[in-house]
N, C-alpha and C. Protein backbone atom coordinates (compact mmCIF):
# COMPACT_ATOMS: atom_id res chain seq x y z
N UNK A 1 77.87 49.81 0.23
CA UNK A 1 77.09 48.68 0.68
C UNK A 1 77.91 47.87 1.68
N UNK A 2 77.35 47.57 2.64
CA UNK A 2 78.05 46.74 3.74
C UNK A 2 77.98 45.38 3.67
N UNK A 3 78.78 44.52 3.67
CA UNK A 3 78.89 43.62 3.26
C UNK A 3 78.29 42.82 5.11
N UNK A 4 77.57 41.57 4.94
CA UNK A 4 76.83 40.86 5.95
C UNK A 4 78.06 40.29 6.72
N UNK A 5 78.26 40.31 8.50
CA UNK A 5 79.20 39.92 8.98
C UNK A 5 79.10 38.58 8.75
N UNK A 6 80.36 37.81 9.16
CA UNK A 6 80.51 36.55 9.05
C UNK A 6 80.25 36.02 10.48
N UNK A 7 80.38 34.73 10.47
CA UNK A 7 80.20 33.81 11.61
C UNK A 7 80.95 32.59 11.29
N UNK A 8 82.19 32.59 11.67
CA UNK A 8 83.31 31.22 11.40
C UNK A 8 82.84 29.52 11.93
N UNK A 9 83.10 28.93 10.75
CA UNK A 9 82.72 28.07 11.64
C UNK A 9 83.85 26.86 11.95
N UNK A 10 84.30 27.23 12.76
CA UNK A 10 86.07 26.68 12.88
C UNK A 10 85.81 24.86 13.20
N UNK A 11 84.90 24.48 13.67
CA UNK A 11 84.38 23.13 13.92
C UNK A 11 84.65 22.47 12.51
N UNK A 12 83.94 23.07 11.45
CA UNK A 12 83.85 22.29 10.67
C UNK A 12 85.50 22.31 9.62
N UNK A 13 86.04 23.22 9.84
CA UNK A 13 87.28 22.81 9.30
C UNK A 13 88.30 21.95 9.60
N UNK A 14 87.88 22.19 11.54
CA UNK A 14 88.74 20.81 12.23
C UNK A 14 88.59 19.92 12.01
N UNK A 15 87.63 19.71 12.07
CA UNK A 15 87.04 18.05 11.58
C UNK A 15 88.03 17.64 10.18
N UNK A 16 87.40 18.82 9.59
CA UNK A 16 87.94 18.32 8.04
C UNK A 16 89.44 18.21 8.07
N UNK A 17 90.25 18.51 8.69
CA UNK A 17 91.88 18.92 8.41
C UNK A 17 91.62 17.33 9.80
N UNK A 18 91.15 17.11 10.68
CA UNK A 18 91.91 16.18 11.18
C UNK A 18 91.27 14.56 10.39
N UNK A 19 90.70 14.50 9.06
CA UNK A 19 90.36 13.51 8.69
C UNK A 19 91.53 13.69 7.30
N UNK A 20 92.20 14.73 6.88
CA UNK A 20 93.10 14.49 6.02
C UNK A 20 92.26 15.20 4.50
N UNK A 21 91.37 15.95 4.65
CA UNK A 21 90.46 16.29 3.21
C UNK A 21 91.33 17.49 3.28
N UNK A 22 91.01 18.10 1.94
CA UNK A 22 90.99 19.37 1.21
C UNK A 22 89.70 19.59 1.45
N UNK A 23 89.33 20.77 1.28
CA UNK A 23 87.92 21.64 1.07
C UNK A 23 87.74 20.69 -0.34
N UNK A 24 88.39 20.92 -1.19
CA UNK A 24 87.54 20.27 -2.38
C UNK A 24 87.17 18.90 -2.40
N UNK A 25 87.93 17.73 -1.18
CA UNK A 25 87.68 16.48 -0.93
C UNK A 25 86.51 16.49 -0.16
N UNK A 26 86.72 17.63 0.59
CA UNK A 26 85.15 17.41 1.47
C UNK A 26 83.87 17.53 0.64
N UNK A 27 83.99 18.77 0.23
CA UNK A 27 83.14 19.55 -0.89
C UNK A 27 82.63 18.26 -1.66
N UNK A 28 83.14 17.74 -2.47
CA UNK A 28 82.90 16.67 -3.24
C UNK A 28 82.06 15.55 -2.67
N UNK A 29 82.44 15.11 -1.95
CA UNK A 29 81.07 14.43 -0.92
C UNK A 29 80.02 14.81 -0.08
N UNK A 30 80.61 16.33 -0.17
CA UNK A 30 79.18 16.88 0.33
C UNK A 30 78.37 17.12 -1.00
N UNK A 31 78.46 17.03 -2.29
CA UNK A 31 77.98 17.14 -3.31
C UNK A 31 78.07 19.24 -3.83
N UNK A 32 78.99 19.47 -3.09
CA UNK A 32 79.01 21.28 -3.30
C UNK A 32 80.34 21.42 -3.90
N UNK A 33 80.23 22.86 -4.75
CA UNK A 33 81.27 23.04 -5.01
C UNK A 33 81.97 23.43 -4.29
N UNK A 34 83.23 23.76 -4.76
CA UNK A 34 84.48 23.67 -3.11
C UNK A 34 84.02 25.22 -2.84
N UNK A 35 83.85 26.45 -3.76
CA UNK A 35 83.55 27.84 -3.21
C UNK A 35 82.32 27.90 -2.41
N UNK A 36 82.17 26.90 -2.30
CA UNK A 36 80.71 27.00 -1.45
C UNK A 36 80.85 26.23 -0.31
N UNK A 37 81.27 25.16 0.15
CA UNK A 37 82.21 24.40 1.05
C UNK A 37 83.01 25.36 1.40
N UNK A 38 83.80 26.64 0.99
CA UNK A 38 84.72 27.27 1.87
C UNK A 38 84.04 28.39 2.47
N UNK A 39 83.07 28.78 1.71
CA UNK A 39 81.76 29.67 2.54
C UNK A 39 80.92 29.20 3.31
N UNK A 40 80.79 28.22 3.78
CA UNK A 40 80.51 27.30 4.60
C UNK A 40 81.56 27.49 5.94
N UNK A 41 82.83 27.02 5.84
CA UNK A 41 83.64 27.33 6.74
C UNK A 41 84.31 28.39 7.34
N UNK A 42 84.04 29.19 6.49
CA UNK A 42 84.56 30.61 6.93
C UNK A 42 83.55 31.70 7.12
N UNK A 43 81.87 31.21 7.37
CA UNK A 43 80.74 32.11 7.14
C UNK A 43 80.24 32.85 6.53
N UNK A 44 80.99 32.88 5.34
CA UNK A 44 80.28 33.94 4.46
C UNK A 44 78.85 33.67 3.71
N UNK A 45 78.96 32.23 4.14
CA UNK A 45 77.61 31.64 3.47
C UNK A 45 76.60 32.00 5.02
N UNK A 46 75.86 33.01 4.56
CA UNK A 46 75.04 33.02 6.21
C UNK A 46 73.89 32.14 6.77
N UNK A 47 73.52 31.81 6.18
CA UNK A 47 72.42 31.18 6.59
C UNK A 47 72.32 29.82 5.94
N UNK A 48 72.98 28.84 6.11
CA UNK A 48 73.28 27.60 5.87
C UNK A 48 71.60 26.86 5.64
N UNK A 49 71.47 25.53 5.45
CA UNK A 49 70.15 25.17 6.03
C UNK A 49 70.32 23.90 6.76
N UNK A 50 69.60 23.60 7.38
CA UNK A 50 70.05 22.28 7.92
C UNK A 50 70.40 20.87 6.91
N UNK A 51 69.70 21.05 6.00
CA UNK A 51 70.36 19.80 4.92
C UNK A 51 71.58 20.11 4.66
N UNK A 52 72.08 21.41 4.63
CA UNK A 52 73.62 21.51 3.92
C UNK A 52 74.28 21.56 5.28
N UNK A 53 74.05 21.26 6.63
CA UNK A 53 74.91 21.13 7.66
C UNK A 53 75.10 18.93 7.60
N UNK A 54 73.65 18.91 7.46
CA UNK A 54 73.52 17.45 7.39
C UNK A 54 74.93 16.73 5.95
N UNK A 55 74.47 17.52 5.03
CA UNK A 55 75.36 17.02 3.73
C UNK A 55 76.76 17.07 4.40
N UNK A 56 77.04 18.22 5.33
CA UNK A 56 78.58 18.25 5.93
C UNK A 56 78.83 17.42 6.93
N UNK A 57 77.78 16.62 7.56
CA UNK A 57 77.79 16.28 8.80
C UNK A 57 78.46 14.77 8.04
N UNK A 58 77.61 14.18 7.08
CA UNK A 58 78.19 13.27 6.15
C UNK A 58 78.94 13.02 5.62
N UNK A 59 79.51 14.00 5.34
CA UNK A 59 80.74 14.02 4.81
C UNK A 59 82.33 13.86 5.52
N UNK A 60 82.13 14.63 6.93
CA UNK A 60 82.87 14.66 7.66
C UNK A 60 83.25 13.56 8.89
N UNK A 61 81.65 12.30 8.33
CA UNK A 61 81.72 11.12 8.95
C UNK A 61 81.20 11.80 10.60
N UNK A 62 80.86 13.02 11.05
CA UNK A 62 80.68 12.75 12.18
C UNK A 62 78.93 13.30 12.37
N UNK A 63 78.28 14.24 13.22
CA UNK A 63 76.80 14.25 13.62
C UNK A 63 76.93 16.08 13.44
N UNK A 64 75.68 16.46 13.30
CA UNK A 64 75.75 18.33 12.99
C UNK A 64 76.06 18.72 14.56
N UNK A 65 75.81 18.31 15.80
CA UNK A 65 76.29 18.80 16.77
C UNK A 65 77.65 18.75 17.19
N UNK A 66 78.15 17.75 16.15
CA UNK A 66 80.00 18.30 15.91
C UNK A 66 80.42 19.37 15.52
N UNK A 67 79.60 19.43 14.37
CA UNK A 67 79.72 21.10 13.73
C UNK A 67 79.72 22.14 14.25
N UNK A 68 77.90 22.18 15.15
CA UNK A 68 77.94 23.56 15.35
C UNK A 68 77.73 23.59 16.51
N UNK A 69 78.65 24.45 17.67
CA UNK A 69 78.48 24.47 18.67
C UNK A 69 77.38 25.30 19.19
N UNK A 70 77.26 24.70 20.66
CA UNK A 70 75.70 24.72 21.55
C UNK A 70 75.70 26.87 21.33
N UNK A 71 76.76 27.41 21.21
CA UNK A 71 76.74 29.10 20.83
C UNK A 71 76.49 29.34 19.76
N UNK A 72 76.14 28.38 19.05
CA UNK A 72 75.79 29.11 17.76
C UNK A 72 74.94 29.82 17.64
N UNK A 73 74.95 30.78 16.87
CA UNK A 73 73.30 31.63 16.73
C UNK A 73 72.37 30.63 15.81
N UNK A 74 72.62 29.71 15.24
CA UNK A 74 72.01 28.27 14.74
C UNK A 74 70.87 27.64 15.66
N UNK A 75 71.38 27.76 16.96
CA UNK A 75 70.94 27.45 17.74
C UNK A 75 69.99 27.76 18.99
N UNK A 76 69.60 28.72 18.31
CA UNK A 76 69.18 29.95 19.10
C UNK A 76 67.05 29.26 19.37
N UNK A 77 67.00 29.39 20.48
CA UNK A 77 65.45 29.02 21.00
C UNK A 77 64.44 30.00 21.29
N UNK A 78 65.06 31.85 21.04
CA UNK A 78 64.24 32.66 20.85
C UNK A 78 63.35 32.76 20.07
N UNK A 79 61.80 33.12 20.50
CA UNK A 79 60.87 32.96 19.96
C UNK A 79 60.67 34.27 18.51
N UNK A 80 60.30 33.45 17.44
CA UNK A 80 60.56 34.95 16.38
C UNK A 80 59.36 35.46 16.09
N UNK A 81 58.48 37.02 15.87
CA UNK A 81 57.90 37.62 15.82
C UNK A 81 57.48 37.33 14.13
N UNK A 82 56.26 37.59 14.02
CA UNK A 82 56.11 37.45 12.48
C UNK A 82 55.47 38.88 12.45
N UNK A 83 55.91 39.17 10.76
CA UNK A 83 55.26 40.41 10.51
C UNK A 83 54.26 40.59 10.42
């Protein structure tokens, strides 16, 4: 079984390391546990939702377009096909 690629999300760790948190300090005000806060930052969590970018955006004191940059596939304006 192949495991789903990741997508890093290095934004949100900067943030966090230049405000002085641990993953588990952040985590904690984002209301997540820290293994889920570090899948968050390192992508293994794939498909985030926008409340849990918002919960980080809060936490990290700054806005979700700090987070995720304008390349994100987050961000993507392609139109999607329904089945």
């Amino acid at each position: 079984m192949n495991a789903a690629p990741t997508t890093p999300r290095p934004a949100i760790a900067r943030r966090r390391r230049s405000l002085g948190l641990t993953q588990t300090e952040a985590a904690a005000r984002a209301g997540m546990p820290q293994p889920r806060w570090s899948d968050l930052e390192s992508g293994r969590w794939p498909n985030p939702t926008i409340a849990t970018f918002r919960r980080a955006a809060r936490a990290l004191q700054c806005t979700i377009d700090d987070l995720v940059p304008d390349e994100s596939p987050y961000d993507d304006d392609t139109p999607r096909s329904r089945p």
